[in-house]
Protein backbone atom coordinates (compact mmCIF):
# COMPACT_ATOMS: atom_id res chain seq x y z
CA UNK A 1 0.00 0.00 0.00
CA UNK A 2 2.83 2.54 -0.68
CA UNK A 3 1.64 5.31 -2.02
CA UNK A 4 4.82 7.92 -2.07
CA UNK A 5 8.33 7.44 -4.19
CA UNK A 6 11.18 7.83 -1.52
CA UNK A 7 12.46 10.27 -3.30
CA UNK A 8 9.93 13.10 -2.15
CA UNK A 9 8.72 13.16 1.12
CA UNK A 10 5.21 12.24 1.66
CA UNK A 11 2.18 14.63 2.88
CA UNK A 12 -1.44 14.04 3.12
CA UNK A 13 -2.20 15.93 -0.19
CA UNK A 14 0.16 13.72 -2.40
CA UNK A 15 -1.80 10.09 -1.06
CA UNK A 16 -3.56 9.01 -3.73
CA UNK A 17 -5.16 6.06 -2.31
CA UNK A 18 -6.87 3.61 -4.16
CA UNK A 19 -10.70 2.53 -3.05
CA UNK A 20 -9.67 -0.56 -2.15
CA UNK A 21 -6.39 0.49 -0.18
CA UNK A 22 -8.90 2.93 1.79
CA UNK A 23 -11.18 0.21 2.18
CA UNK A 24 -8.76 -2.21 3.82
CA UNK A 25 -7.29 0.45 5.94
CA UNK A 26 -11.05 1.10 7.44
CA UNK A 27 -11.66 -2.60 7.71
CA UNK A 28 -8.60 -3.29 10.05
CA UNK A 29 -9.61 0.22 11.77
CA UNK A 30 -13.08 -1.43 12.48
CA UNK A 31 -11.83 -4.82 13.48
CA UNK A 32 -8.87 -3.42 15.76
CA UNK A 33 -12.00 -1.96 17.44
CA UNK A 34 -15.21 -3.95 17.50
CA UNK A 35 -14.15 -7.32 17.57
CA UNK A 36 -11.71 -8.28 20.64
CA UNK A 37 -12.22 -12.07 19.75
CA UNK A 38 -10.76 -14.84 17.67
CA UNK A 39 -6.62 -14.14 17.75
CA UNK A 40 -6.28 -10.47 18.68
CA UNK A 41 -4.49 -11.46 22.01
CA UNK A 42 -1.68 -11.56 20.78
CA UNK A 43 -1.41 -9.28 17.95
CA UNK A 44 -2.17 -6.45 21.32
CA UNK A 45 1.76 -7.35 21.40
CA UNK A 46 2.49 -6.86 18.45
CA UNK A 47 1.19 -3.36 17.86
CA UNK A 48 3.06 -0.01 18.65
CA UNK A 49 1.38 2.97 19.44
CA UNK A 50 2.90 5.62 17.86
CA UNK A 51 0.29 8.64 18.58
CA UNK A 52 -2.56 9.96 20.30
CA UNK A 53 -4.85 12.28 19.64
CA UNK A 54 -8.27 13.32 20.99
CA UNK A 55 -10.61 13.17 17.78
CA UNK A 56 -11.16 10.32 15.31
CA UNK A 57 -10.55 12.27 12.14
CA UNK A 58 -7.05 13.79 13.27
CA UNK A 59 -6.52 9.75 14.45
CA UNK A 60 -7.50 9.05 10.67
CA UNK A 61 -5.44 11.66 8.68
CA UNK A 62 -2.14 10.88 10.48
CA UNK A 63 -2.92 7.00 10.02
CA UNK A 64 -2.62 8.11 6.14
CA UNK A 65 0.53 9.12 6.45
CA UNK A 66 1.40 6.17 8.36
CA UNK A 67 -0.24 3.94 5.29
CA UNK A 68 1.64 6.63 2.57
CA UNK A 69 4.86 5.16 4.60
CA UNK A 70 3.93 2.31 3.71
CA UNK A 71 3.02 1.15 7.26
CA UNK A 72 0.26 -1.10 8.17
CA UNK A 73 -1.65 1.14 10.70
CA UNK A 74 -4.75 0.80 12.64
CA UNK A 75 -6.99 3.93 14.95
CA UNK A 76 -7.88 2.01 18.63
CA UNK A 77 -10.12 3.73 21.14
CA UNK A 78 -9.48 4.26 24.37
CA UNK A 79 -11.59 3.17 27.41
CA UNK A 80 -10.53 5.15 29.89
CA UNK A 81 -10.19 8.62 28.46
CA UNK A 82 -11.95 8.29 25.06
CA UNK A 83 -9.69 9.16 23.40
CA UNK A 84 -8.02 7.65 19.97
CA UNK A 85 -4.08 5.56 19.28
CA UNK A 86 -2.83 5.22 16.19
CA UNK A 87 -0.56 1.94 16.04
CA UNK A 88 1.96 0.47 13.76
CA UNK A 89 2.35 -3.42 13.62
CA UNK A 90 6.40 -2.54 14.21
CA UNK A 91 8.59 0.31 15.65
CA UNK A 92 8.22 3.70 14.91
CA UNK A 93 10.59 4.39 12.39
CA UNK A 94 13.10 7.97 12.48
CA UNK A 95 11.58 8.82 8.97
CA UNK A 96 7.84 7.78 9.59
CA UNK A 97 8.24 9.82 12.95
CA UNK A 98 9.72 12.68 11.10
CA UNK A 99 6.94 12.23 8.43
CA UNK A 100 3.79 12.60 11.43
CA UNK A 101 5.26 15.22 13.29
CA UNK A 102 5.59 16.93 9.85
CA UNK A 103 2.02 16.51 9.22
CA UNK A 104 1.45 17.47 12.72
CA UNK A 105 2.70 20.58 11.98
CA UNK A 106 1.36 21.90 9.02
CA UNK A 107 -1.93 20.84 10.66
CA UNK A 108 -1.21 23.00 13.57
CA UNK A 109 -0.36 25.81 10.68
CA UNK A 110 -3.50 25.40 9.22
CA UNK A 111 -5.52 26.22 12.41
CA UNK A 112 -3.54 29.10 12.90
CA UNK A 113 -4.50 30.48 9.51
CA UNK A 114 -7.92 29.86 9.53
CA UNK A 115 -8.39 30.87 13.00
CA UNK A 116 -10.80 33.91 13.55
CA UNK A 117 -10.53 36.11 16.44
CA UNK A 118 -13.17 37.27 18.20
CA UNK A 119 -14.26 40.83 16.90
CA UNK A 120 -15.13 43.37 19.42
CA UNK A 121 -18.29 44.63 19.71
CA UNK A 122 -19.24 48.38 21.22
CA UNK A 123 -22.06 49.91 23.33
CA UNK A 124 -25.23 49.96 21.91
CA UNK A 125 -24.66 54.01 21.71
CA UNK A 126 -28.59 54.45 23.20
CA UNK A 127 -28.11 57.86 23.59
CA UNK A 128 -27.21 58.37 20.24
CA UNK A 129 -30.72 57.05 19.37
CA UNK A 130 -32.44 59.25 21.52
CA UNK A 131 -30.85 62.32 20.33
CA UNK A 132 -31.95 61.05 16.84
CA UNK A 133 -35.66 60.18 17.84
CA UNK A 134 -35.80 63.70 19.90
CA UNK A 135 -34.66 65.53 16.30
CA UNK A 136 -36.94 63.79 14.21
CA UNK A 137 -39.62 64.80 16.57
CA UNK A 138 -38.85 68.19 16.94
CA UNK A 139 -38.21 68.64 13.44
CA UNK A 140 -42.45 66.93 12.80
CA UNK A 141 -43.63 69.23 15.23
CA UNK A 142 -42.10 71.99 13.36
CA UNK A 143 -44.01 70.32 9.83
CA UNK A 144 -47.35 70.75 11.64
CA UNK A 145 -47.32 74.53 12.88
CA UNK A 146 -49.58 76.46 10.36
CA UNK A 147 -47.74 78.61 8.17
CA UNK A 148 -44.15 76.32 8.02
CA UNK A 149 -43.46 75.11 5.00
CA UNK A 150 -40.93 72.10 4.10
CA UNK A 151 -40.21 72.08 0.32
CA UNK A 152 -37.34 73.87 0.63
CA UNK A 153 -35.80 71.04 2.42
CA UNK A 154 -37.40 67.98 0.73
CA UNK A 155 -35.17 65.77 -1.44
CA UNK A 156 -35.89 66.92 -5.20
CA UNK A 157 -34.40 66.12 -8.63
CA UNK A 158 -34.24 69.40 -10.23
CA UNK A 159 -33.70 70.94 -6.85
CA UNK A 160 -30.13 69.00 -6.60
CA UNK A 161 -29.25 68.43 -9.99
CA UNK A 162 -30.73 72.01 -11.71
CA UNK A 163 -30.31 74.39 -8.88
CA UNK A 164 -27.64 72.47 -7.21
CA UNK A 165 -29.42 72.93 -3.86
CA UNK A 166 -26.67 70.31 -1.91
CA UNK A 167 -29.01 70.36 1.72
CA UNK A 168 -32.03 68.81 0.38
CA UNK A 169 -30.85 64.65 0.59
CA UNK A 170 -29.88 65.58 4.14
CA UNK A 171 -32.19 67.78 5.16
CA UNK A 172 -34.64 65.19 3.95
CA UNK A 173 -34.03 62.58 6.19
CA UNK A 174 -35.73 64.40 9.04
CA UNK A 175 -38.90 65.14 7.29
CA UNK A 176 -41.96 63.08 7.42
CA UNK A 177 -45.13 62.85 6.33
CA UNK A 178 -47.59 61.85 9.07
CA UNK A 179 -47.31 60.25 12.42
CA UNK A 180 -47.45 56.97 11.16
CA UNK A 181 -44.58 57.81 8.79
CA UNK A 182 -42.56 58.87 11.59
CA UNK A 183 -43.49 56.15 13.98
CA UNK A 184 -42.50 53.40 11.28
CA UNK A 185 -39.21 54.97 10.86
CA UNK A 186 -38.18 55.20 14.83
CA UNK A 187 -39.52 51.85 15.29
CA UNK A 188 -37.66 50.61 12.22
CA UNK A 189 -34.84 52.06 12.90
CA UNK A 190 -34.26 51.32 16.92
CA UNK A 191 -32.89 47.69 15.66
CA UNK A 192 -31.15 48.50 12.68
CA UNK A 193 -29.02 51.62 14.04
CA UNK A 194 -28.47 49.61 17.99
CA UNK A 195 -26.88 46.74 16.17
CA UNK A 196 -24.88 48.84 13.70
CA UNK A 197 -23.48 51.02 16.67
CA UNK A 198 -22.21 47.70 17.96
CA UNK A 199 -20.68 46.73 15.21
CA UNK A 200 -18.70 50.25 14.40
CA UNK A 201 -19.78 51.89 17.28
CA UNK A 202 -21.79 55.08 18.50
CA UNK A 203 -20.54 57.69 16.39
CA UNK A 204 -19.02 56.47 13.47
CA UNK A 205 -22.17 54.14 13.08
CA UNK A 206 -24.26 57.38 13.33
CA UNK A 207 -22.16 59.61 11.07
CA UNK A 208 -22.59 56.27 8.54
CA UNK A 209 -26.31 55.90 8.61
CA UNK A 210 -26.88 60.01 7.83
CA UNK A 211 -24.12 60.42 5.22
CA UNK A 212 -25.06 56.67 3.33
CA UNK A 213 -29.03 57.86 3.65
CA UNK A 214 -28.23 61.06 2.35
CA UNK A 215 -26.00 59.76 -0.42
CA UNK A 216 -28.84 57.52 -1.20
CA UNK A 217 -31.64 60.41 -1.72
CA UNK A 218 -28.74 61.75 -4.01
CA UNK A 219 -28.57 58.99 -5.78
CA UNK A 220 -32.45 58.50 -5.89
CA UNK A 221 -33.01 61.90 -6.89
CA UNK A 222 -30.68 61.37 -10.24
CA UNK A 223 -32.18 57.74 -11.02
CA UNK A 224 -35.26 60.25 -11.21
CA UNK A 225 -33.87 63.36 -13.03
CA UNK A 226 -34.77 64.45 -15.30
CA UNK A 227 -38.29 63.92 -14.43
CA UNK A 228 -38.98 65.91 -11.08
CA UNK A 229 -39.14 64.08 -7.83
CA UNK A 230 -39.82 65.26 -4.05
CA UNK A 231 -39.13 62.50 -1.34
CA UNK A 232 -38.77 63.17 2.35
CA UNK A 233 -38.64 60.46 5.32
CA UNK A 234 -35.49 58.84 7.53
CA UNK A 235 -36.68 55.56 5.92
CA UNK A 236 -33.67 55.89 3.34
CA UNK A 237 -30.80 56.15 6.49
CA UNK A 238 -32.88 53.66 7.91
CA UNK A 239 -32.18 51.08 5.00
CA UNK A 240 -28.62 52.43 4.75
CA UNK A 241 -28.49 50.67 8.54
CA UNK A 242 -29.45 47.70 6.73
CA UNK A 243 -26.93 47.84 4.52
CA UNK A 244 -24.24 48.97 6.89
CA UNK A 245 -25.14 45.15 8.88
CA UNK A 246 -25.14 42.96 5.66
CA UNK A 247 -21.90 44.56 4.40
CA UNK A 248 -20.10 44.48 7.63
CA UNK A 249 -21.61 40.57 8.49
CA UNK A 250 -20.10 40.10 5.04
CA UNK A 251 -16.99 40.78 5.38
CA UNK A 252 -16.70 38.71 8.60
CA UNK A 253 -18.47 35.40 6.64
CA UNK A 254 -16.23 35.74 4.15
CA UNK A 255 -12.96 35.05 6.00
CA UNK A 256 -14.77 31.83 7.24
CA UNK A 257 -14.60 30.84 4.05
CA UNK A 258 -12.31 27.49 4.81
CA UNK A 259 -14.89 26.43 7.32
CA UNK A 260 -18.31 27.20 6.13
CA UNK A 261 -20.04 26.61 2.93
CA UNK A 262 -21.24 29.06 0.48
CA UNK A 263 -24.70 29.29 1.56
CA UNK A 264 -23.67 29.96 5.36
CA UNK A 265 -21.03 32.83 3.83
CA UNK A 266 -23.68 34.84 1.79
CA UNK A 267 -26.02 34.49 4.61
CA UNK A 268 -25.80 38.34 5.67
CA UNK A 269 -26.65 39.49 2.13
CA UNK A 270 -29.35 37.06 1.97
CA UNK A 271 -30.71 38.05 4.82
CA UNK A 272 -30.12 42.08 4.04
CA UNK A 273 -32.25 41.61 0.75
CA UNK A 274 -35.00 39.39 2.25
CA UNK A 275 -35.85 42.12 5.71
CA UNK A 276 -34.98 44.61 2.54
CA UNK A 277 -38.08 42.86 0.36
CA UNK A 278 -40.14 42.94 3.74
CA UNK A 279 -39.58 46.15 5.06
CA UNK A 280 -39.03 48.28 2.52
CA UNK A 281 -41.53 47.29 0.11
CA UNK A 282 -45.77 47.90 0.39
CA UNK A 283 -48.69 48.28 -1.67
CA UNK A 284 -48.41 52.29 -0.72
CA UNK A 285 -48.17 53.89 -3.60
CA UNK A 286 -46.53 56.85 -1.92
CA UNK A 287 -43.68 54.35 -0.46
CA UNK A 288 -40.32 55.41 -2.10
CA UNK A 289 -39.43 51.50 -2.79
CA UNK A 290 -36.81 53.03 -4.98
CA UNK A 291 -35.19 55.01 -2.07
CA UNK A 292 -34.98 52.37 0.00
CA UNK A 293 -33.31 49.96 -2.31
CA UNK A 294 -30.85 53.07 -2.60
CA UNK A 295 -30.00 52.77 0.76
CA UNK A 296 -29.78 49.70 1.25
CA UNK A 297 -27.31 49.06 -1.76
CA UNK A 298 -25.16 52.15 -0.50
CA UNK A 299 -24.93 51.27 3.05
CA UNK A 300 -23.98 47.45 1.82
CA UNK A 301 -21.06 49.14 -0.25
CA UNK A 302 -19.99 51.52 2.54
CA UNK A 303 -20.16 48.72 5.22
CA UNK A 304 -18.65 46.30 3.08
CA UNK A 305 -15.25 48.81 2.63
CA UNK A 306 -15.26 50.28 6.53
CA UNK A 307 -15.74 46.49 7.56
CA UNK A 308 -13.17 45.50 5.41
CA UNK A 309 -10.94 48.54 6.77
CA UNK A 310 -11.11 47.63 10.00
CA UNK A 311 -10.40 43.92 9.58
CA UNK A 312 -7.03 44.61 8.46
CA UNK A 313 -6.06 47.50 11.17
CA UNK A 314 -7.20 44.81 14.09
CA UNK A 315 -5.61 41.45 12.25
């Protein structure tokens, strides 16, 4: 069963065993272990334990290397601790030795690497929130004294693009349209801004959310231009929170790439676009669906690059 020339030395990628060589190998793995009859008593003699390890499948791997040796191995299990030997049917060679504590190592290398350290999470930056509910308040109470008007501060196409009135996308976010419209948007955004404050904490989460939802109302305005467009409401930051959490969970799926499938690595965009589908959509025919798929894509791209960022300042 040698499956390595002696001219290169033998690793776990370069065994190319054969079906039936990986059958036999499991067979005398099973029989070493779940049948202590017939003439085993004295082959328990004859067999050296070489290693010992505290899984199955590191057991396995090294017994591999054992059989790319050329070595007649078999995995035993313990009694007393659990645990798992790997055995040879003669001494432990200098080179086979050489060979598993080689393996052993790069092993031991590859945890390293694929390792992921915990990632720090902030306070929940609550007062943060309440100084953005309090403004958004303020700022509807203001809407409903008689005489006030808003539309110089609404988010409008020809008002940005034509007479290059920069205020209105930010100004925007802190109009509303009715209670209810205001209401949705603090409840909405209580979860979505708390989370994203622990993930990049209380301020930078907070200058995130205003400049991605007014970059967003840009953006919507110009899809729009040059047909004119008015759109007011926090609802666009609010999705840019969204975004901010998808991008950010993102970036930290993606370096688990070596453990997790592909499904379980996309997850936070998944998820992102399915609350994004529930949330931001309606049969309202005054809901700005197109805003909020505006924030949503700009806060993903923002969060995706600060994410990113800090990744490589903390690793």
């Amino acid at each position: 069963m040698r499956t390595a020339s002696h001219k290169h030395k033998p690793r776990i990628c370069d065994c190319k065993l054969t079906q039936r060589e990986f059958a036999g190998c499991y067979l005398r793995t099973m029989m070493s272990t779940s049948i202590p009859s017939l003439d085993l008593a004295h082959e328990t003699d004859a067999w050296v334990t070489v290693r010992r390890f505290s899984s199955l499948n590191e057991a396995n791997d090294h017994g591999l290397v054992a059989l790319a040796m050329g070595e007649d191995c078999r995995v035993e299990q313990q009694e007393e601790d659990q645990g798992f030997v790997l055995q040879i049917e003669r001494e432990l060679t200098p080179k086979l030795e050489k060979e598993l504590n080689a393996f052993t190592a790069e092993l031991e290398d590859c945890r390293r690497q694929t390792k992921v350290p915990e990632v720090p999470l902030h306070p929940a930056g609550w007062a943060w929130y309440a100084a953005w509910a309090m403004g958004l308040i303020a700022v509807y109470r203001w809407q409903m004294q008689p005489g006030h008007s808003d539309s110089l501060f609404l988010s409008s196409s020809h008002g940005l693009i034509v007479s290059h009135q920069w205020w209105r996308p930010f100004t925007s976010l802190f109009l509303h349209a009715d209670l209810s419209h205001l209401a949705g948007n603090l409840l909405t955004g209580l979860g979505f801004s708390l989370f994203v404050a622990r993930t990049f904490g209380a301020w930078k989460a907070w200058t995130l959310i205003l400049l991605c939802g007014a970059l967003a109302n840009a953006l919507n305005a110009w899809l729009h231009f040059p047909a004119e467009f008015h759109s007011l409401g926090a609802s666009t930051a609010v999705f840019s929170a969204l975004g901010l959490l998808s991008g950010s969970g993102l970036v930290e799926s993606w370096r688990m790439r070596p453990l997790w499938t592909w499904p379980k690595v996309i997850a936070p965009l998944l998820a992102g676009i399915v609350l994004l589908g529930m949330l931001g959509g309606g049969k309202d025919p005054h809901t700005d669906v197109i805003g909020h798929v505006c924030g949503f894509v700009v806060g993903l791209g923002a969060g995706t690059i600060v994410a990113h960022v800090e990744q490589r300042r903390i690793h």
